[in-house]
PDB file of N, CA and C in Angstrom:
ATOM      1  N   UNK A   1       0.824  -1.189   0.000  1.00  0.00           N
ATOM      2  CA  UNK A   1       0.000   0.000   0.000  1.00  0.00           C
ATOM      3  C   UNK A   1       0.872   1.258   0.000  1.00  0.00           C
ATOM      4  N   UNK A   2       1.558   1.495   0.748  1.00  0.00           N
ATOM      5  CA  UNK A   2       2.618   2.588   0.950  1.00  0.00           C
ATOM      6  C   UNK A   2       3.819   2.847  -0.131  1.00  0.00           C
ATOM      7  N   UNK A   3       4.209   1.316  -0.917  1.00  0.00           N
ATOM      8  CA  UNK A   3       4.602   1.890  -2.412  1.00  0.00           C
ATOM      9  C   UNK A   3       3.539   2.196  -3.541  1.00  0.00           C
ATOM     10  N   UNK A   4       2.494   2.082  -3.486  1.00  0.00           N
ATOM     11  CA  UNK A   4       1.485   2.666  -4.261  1.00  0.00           C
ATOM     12  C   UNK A   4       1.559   3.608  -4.194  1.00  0.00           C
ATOM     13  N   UNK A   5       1.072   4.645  -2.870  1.00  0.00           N
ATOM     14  CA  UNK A   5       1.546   5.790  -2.277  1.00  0.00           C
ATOM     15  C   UNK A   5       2.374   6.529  -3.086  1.00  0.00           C
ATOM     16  N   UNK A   6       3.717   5.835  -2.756  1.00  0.00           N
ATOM     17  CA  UNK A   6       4.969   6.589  -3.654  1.00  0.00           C
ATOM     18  C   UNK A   6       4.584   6.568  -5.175  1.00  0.00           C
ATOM     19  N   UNK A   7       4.173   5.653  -5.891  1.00  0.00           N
ATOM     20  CA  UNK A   7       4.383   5.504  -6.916  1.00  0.00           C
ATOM     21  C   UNK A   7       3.006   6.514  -7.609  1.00  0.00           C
ATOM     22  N   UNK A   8       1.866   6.692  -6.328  1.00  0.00           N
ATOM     23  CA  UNK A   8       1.029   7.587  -7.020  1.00  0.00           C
ATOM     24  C   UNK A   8       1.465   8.910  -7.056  1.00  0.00           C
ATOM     25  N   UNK A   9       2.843   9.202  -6.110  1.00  0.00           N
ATOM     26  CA  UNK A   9       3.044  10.898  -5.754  1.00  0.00           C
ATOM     27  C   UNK A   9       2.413  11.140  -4.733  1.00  0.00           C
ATOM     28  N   UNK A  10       1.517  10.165  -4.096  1.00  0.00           N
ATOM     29  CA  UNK A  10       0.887  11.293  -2.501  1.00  0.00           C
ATOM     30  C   UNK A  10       1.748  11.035  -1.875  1.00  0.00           C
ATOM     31  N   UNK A  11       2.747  10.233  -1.285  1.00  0.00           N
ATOM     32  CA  UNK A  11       4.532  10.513  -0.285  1.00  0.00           C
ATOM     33  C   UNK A  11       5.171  10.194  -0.975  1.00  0.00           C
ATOM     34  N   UNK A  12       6.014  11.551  -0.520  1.00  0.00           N
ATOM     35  CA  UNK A  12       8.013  11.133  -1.355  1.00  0.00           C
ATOM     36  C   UNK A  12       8.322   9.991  -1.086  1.00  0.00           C
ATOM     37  N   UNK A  13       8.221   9.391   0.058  1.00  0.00           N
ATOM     38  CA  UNK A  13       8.915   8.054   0.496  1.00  0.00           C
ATOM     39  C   UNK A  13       7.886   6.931   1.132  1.00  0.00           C
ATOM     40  N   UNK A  14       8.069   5.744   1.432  1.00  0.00           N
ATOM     41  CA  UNK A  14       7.913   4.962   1.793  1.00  0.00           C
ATOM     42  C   UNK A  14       7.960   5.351   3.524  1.00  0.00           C
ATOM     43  N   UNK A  15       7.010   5.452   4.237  1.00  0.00           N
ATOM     44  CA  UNK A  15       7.713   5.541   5.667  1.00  0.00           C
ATOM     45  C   UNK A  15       7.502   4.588   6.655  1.00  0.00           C
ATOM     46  N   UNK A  16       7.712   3.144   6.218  1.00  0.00           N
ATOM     47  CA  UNK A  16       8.128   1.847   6.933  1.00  0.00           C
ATOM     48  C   UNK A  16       9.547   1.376   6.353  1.00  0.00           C
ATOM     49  N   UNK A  17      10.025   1.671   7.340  1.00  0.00           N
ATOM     50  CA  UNK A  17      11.662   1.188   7.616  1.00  0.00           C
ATOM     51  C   UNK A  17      12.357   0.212   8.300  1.00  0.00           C
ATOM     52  N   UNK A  18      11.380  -0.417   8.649  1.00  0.00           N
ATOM     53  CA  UNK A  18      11.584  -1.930   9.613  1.00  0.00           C
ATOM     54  C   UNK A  18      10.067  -2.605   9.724  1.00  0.00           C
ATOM     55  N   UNK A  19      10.386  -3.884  10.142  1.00  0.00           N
ATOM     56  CA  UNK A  19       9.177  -4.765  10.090  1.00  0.00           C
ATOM     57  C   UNK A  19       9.046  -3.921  12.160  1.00  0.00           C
ATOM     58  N   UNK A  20       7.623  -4.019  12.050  1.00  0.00           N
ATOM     59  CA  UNK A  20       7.138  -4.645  13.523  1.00  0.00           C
ATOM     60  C   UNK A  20       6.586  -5.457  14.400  1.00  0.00           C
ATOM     61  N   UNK A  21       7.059  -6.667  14.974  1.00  0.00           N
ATOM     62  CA  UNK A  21       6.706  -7.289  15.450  1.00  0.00           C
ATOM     63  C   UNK A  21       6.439  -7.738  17.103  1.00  0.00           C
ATOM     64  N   UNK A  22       5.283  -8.268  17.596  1.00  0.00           N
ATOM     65  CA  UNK A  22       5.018  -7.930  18.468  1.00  0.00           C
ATOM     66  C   UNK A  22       5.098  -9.862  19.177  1.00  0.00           C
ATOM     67  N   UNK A  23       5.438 -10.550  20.188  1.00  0.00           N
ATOM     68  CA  UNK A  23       5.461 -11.479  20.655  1.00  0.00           C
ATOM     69  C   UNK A  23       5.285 -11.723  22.210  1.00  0.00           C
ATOM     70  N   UNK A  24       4.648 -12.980  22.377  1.00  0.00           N
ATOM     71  CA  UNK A  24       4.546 -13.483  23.985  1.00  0.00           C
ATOM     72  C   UNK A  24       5.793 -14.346  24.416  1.00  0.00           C
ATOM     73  N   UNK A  25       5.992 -14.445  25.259  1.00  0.00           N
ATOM     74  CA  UNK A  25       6.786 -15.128  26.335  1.00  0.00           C
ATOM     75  C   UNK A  25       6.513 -15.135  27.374  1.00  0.00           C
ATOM     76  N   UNK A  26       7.105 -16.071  28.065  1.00  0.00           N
ATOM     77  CA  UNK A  26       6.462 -16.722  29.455  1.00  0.00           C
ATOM     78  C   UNK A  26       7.334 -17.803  30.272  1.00  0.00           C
ATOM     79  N   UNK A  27       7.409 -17.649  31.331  1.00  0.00           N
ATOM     80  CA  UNK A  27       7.906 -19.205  31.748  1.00  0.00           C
ATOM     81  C   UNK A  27       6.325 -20.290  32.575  1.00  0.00           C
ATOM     82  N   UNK A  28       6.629 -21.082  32.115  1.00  0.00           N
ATOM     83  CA  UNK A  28       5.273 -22.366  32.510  1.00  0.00           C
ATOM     84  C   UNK A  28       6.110 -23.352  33.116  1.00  0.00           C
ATOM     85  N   UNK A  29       5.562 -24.068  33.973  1.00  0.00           N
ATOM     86  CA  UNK A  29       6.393 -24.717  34.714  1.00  0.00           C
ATOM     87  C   UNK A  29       7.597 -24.718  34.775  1.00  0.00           C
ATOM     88  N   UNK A  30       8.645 -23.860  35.140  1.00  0.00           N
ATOM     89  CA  UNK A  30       9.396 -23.363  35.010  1.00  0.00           C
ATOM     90  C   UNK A  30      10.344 -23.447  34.158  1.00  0.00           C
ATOM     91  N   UNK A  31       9.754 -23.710  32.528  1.00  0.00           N
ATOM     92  CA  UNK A  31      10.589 -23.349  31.612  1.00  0.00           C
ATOM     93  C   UNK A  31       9.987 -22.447  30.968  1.00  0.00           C
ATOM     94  N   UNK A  32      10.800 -21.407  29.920  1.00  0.00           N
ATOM     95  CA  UNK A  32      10.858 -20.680  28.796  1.00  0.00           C
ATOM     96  C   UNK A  32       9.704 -21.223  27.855  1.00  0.00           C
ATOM     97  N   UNK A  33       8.037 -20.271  27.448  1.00  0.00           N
ATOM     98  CA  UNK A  33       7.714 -20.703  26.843  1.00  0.00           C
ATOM     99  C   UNK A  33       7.700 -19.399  25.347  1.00  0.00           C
ATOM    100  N   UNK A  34       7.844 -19.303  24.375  1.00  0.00           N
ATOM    101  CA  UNK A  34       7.444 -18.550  23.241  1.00  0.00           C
ATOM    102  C   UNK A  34       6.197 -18.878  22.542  1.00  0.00           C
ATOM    103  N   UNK A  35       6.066 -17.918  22.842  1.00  0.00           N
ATOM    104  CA  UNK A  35       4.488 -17.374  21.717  1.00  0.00           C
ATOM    105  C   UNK A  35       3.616 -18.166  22.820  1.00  0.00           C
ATOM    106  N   UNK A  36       2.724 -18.002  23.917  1.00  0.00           N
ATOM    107  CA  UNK A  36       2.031 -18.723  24.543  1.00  0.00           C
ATOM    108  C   UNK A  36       0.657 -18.855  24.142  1.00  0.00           C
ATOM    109  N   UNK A  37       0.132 -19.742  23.810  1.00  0.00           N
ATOM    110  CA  UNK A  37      -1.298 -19.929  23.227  1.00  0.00           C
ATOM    111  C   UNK A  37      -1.839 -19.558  24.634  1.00  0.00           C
ATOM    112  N   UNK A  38      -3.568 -19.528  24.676  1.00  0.00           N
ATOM    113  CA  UNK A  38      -4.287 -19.238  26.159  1.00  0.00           C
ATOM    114  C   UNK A  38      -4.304 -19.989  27.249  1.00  0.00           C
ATOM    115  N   UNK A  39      -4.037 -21.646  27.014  1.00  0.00           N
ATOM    116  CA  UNK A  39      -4.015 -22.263  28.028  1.00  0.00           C
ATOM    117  C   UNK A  39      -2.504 -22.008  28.854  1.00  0.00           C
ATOM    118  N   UNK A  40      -1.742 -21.585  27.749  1.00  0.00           N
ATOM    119  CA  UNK A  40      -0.540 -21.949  29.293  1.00  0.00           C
ATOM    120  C   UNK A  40      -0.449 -20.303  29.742  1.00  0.00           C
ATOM    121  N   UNK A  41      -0.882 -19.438  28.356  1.00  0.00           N
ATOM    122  CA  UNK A  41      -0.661 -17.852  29.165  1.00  0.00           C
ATOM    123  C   UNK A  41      -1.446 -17.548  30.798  1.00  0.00           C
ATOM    124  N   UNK A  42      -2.203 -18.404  30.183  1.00  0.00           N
ATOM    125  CA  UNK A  42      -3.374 -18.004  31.658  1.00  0.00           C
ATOM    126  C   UNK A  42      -2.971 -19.114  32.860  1.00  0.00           C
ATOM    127  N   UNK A  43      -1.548 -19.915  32.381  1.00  0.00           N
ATOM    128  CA  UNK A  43      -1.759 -20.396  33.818  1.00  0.00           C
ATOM    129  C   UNK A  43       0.172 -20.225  33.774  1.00  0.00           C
ATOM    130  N   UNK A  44       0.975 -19.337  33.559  1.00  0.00           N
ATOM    131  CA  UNK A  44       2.168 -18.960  33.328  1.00  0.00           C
ATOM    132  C   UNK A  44       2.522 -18.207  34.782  1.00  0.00           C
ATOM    133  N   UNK A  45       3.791 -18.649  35.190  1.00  0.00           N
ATOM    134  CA  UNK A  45       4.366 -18.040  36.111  1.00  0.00           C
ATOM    135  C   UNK A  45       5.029 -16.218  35.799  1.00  0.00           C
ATOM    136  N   UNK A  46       5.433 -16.357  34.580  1.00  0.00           N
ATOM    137  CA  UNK A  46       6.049 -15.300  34.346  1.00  0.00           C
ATOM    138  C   UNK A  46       5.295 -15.104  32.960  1.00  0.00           C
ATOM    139  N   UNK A  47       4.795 -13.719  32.807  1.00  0.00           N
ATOM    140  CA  UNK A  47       4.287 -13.862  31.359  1.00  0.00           C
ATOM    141  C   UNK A  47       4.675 -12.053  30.845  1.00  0.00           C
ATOM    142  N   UNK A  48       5.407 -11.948  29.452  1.00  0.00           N
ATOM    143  CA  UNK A  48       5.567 -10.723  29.138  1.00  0.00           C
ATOM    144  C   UNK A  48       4.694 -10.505  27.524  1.00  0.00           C
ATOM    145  N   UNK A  49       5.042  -9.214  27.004  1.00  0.00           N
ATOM    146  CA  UNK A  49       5.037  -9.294  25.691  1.00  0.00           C
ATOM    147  C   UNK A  49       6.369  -8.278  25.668  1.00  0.00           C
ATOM    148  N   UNK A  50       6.511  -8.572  24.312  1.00  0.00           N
ATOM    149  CA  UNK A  50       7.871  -8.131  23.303  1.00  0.00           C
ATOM    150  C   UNK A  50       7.363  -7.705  22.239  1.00  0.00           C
ATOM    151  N   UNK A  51       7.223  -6.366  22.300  1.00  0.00           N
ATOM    152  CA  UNK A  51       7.846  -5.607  20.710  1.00  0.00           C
ATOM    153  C   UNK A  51       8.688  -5.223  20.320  1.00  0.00           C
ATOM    154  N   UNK A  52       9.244  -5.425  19.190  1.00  0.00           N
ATOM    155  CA  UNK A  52      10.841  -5.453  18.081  1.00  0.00           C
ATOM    156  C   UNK A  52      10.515  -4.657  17.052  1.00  0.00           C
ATOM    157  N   UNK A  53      11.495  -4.079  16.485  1.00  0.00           N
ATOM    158  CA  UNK A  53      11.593  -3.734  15.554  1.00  0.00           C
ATOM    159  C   UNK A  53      12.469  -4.731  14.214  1.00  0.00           C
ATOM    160  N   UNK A  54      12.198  -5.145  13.593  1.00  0.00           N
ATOM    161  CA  UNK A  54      12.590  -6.439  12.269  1.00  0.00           C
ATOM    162  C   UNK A  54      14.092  -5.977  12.851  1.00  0.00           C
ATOM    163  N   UNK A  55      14.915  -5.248  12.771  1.00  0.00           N
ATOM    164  CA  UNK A  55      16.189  -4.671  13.113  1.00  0.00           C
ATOM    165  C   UNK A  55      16.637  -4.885  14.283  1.00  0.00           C
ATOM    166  N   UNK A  56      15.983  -5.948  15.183  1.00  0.00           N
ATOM    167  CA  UNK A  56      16.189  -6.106  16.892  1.00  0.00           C
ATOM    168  C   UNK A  56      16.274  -5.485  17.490  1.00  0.00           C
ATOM    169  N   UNK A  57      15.613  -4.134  17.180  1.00  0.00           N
ATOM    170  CA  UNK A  57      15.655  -2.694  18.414  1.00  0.00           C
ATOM    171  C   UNK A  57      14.391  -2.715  19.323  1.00  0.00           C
ATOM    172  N   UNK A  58      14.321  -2.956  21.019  1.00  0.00           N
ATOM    173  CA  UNK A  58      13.273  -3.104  21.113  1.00  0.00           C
ATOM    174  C   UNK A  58      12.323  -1.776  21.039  1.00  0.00           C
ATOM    175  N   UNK A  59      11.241  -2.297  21.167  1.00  0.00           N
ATOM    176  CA  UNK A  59      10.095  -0.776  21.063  1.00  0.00           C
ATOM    177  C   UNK A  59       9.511  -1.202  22.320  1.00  0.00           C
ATOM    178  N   UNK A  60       8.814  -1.770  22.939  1.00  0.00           N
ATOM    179  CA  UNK A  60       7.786  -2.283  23.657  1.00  0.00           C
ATOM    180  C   UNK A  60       8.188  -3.829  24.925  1.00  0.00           C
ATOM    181  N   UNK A  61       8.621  -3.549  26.359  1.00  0.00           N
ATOM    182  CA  UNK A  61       8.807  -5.375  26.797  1.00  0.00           C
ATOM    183  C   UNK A  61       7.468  -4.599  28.261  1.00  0.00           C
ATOM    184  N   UNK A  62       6.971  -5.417  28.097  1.00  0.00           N
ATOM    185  CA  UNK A  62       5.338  -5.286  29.556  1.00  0.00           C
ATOM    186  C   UNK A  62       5.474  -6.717  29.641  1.00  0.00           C
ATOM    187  N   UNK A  63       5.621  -6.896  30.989  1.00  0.00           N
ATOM    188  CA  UNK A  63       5.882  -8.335  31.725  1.00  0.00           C
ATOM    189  C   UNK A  63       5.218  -8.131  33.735  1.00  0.00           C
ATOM    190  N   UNK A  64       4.828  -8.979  33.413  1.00  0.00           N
ATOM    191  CA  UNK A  64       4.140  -9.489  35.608  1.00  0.00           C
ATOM    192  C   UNK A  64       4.636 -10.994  35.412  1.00  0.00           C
ATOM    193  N   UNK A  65       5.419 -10.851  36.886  1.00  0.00           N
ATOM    194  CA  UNK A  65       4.791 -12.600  37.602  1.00  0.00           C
ATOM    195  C   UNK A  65       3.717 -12.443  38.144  1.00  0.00           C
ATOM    196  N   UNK A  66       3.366 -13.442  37.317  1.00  0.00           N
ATOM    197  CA  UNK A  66       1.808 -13.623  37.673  1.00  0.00           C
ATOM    198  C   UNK A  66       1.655 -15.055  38.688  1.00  0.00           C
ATOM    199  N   UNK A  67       2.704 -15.741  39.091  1.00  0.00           N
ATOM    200  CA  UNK A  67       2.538 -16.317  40.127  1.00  0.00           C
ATOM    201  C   UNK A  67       3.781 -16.702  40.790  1.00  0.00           C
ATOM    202  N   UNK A  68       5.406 -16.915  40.403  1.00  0.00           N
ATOM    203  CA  UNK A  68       6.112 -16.689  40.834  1.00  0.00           C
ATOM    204  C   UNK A  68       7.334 -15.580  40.572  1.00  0.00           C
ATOM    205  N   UNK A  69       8.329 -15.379  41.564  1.00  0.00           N
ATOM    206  CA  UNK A  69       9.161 -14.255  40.936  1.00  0.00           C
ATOM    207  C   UNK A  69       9.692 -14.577  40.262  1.00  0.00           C
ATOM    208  N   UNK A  70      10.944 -13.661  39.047  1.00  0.00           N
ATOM    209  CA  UNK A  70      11.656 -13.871  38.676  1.00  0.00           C
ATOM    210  C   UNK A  70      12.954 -13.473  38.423  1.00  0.00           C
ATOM    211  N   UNK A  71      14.015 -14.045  37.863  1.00  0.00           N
ATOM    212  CA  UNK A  71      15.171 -13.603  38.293  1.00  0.00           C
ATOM    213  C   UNK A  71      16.336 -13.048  37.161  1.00  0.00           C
ATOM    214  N   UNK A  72      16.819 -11.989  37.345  1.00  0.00           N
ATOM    215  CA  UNK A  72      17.506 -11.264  35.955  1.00  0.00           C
ATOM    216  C   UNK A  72      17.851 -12.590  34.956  1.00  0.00           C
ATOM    217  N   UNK A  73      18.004 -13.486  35.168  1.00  0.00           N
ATOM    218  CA  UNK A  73      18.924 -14.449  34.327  1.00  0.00           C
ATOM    219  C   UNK A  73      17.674 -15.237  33.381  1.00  0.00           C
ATOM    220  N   UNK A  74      16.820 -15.317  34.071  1.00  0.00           N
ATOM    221  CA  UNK A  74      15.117 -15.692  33.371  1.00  0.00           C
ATOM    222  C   UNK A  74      14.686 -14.903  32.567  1.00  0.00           C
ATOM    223  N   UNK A  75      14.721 -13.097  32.909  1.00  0.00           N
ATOM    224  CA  UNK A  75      14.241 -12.015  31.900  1.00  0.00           C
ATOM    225  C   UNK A  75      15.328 -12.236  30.726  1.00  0.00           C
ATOM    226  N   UNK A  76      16.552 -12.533  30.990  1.00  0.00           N
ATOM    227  CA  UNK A  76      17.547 -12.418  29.681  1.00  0.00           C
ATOM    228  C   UNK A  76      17.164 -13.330  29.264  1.00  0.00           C
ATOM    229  N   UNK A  77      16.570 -14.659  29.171  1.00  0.00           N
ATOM    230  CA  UNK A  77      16.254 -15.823  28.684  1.00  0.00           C
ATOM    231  C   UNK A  77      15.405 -15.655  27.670  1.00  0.00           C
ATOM    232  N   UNK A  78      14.300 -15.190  28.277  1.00  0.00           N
ATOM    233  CA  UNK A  78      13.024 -14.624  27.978  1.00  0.00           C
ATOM    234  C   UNK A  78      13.154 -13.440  26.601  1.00  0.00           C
ATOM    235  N   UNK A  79      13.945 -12.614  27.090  1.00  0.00           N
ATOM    236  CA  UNK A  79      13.976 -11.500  25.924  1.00  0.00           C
ATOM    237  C   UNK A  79      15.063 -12.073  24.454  1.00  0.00           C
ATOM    238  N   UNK A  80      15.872 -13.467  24.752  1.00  0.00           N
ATOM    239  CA  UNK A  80      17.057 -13.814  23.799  1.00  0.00           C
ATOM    240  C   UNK A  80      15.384 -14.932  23.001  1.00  0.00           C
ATOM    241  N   UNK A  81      14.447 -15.617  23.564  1.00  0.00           N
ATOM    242  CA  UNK A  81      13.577 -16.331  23.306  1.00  0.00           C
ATOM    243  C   UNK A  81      12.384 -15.357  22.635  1.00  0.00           C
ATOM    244  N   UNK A  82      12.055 -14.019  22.666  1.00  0.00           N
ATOM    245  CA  UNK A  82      11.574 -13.443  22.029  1.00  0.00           C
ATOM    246  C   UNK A  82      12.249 -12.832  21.062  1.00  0.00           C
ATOM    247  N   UNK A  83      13.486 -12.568  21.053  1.00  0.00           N
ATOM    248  CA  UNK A  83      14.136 -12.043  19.884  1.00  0.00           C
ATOM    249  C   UNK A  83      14.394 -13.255  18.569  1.00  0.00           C
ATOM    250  N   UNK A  84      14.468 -14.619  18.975  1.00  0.00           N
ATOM    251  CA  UNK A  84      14.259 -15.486  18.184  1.00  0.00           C
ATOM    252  C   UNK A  84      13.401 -15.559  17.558  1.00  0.00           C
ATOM    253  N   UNK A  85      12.021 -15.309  18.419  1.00  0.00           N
ATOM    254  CA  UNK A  85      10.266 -15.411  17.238  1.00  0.00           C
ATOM    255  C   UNK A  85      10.244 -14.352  15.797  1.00  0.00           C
ATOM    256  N   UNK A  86      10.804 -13.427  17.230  1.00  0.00           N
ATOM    257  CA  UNK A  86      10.520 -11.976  16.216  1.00  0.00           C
ATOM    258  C   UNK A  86      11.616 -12.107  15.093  1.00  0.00           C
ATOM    259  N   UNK A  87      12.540 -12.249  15.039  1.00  0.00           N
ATOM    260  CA  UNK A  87      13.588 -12.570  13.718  1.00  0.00           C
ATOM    261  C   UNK A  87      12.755 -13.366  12.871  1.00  0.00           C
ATOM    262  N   UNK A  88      12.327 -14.856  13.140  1.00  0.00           N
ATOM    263  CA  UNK A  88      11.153 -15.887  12.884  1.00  0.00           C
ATOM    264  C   UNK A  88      10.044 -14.719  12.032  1.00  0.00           C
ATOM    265  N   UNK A  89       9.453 -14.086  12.405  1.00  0.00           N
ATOM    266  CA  UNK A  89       8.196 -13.435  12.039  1.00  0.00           C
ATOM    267  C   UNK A  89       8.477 -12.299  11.307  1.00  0.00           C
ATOM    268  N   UNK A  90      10.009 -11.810  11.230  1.00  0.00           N
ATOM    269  CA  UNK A  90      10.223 -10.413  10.586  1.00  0.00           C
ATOM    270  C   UNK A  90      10.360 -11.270   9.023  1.00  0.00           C
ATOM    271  N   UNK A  91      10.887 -12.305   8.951  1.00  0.00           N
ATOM    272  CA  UNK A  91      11.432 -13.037   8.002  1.00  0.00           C
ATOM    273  C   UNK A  91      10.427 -13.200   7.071  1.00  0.00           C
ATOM    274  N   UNK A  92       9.426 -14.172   7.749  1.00  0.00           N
ATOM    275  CA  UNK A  92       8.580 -14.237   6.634  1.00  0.00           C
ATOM    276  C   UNK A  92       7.118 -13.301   6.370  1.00  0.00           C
ATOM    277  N   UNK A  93       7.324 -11.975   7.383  1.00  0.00           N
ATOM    278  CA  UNK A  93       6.814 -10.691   6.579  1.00  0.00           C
ATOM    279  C   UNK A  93       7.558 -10.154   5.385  1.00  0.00           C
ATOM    280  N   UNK A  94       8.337 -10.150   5.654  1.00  0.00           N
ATOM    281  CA  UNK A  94       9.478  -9.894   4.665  1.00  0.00           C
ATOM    282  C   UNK A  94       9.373 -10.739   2.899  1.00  0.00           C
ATOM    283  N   UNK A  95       9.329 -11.935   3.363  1.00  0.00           N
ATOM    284  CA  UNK A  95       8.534 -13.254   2.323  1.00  0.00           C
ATOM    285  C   UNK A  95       7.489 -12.915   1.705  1.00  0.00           C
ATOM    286  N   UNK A  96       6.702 -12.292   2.354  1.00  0.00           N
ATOM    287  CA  UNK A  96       5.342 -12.207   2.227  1.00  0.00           C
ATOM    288  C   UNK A  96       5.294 -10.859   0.993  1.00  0.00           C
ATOM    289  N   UNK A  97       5.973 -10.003   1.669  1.00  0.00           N
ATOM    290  CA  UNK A  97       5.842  -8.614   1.047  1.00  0.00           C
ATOM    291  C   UNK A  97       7.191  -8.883  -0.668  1.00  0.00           C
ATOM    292  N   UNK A  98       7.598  -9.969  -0.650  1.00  0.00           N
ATOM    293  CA  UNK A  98       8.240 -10.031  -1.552  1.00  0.00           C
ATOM    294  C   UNK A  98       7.615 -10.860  -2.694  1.00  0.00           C
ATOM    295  N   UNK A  99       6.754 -11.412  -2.522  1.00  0.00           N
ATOM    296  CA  UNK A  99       5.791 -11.943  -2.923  1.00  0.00           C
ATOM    297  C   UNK A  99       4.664 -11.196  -3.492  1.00  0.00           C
ATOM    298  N   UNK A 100       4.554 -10.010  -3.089  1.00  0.00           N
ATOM    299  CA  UNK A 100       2.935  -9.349  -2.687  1.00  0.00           C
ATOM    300  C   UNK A 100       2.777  -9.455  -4.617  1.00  0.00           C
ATOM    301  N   UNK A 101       1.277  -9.209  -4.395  1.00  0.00           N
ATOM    302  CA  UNK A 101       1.345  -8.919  -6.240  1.00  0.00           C
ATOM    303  C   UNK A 101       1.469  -7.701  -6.887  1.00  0.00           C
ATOM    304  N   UNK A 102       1.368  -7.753  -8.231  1.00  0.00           N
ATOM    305  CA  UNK A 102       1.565  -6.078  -8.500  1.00  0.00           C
ATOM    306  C   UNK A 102       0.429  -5.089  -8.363  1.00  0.00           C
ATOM    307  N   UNK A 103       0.825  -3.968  -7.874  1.00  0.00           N
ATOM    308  CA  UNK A 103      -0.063  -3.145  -7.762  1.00  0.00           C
ATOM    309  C   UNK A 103      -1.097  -3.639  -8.928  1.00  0.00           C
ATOM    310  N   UNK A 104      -2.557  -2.993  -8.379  1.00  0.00           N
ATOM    311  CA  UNK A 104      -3.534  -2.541  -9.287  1.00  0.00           C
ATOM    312  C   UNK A 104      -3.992  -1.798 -10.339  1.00  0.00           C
ATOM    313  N   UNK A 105      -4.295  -1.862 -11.467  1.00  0.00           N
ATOM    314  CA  UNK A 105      -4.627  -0.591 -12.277  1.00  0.00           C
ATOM    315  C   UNK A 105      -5.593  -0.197 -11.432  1.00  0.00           C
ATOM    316  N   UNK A 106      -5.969   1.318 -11.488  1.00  0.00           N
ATOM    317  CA  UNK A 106      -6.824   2.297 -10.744  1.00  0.00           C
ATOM    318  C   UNK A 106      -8.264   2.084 -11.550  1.00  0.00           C
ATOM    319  N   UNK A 107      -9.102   2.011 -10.752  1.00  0.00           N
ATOM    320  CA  UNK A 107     -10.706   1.710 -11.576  1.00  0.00           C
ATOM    321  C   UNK A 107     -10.319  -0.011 -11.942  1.00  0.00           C
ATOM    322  N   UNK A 108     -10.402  -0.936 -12.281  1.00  0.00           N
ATOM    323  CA  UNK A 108     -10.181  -2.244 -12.133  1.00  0.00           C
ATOM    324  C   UNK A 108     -10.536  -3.560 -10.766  1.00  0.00           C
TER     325      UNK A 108
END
């Protein structure tokens, strides 16, 4: 949509410069879980989310123990286990958009 944009003249540029991706993590019985579906989010000791930028810059980490504490060496776990998804998910946005089809003729 946004090279259409360019290519119609309404913006000089493109102004997405990185993918954004947004991911769960958690520890469940006290391991490392990624991407938590509802059954284990809702019963997770430690549960965050992670937003990235495709470029591994974070934007966004919101995390509670939600039933036990946790300990710096678990959050680094946690954030090296979300930076894995999000690489995972920048990738094949990336796929996706390389793929996309060609623009539309206008009226068509």
């Amino acid at each position: 949509a946004c090279e259409r944009l360019v290519q119609a003249g309404h913006i000089p540029a493109n102004p997405l410069t990185t993918e954004c991706v947004a991911i769960s993590v958690g520890i469940v019985d006290g391991r490392p879980v990624l991407d938590l579906p509802y059954p284990e989010d809702s019963t997770a000791d430690v549960d965050f989310n992670v937003i990235m930028a495709g470029n591994g810059q974070l934007i966004e980490v919101q995390g509670t123990a939600e039933g036990n504490t946790f300990s710096r060496a678990e959050l680094d776990a946690l954030l090296d286990l979300a930076e894995v998804g999000v690489a995972t998910i920048a990738e094949a946005q990336r796929a996706v958009l390389a793929d996309a089809p060609a623009p539309r003729t206008p009226g068509r």
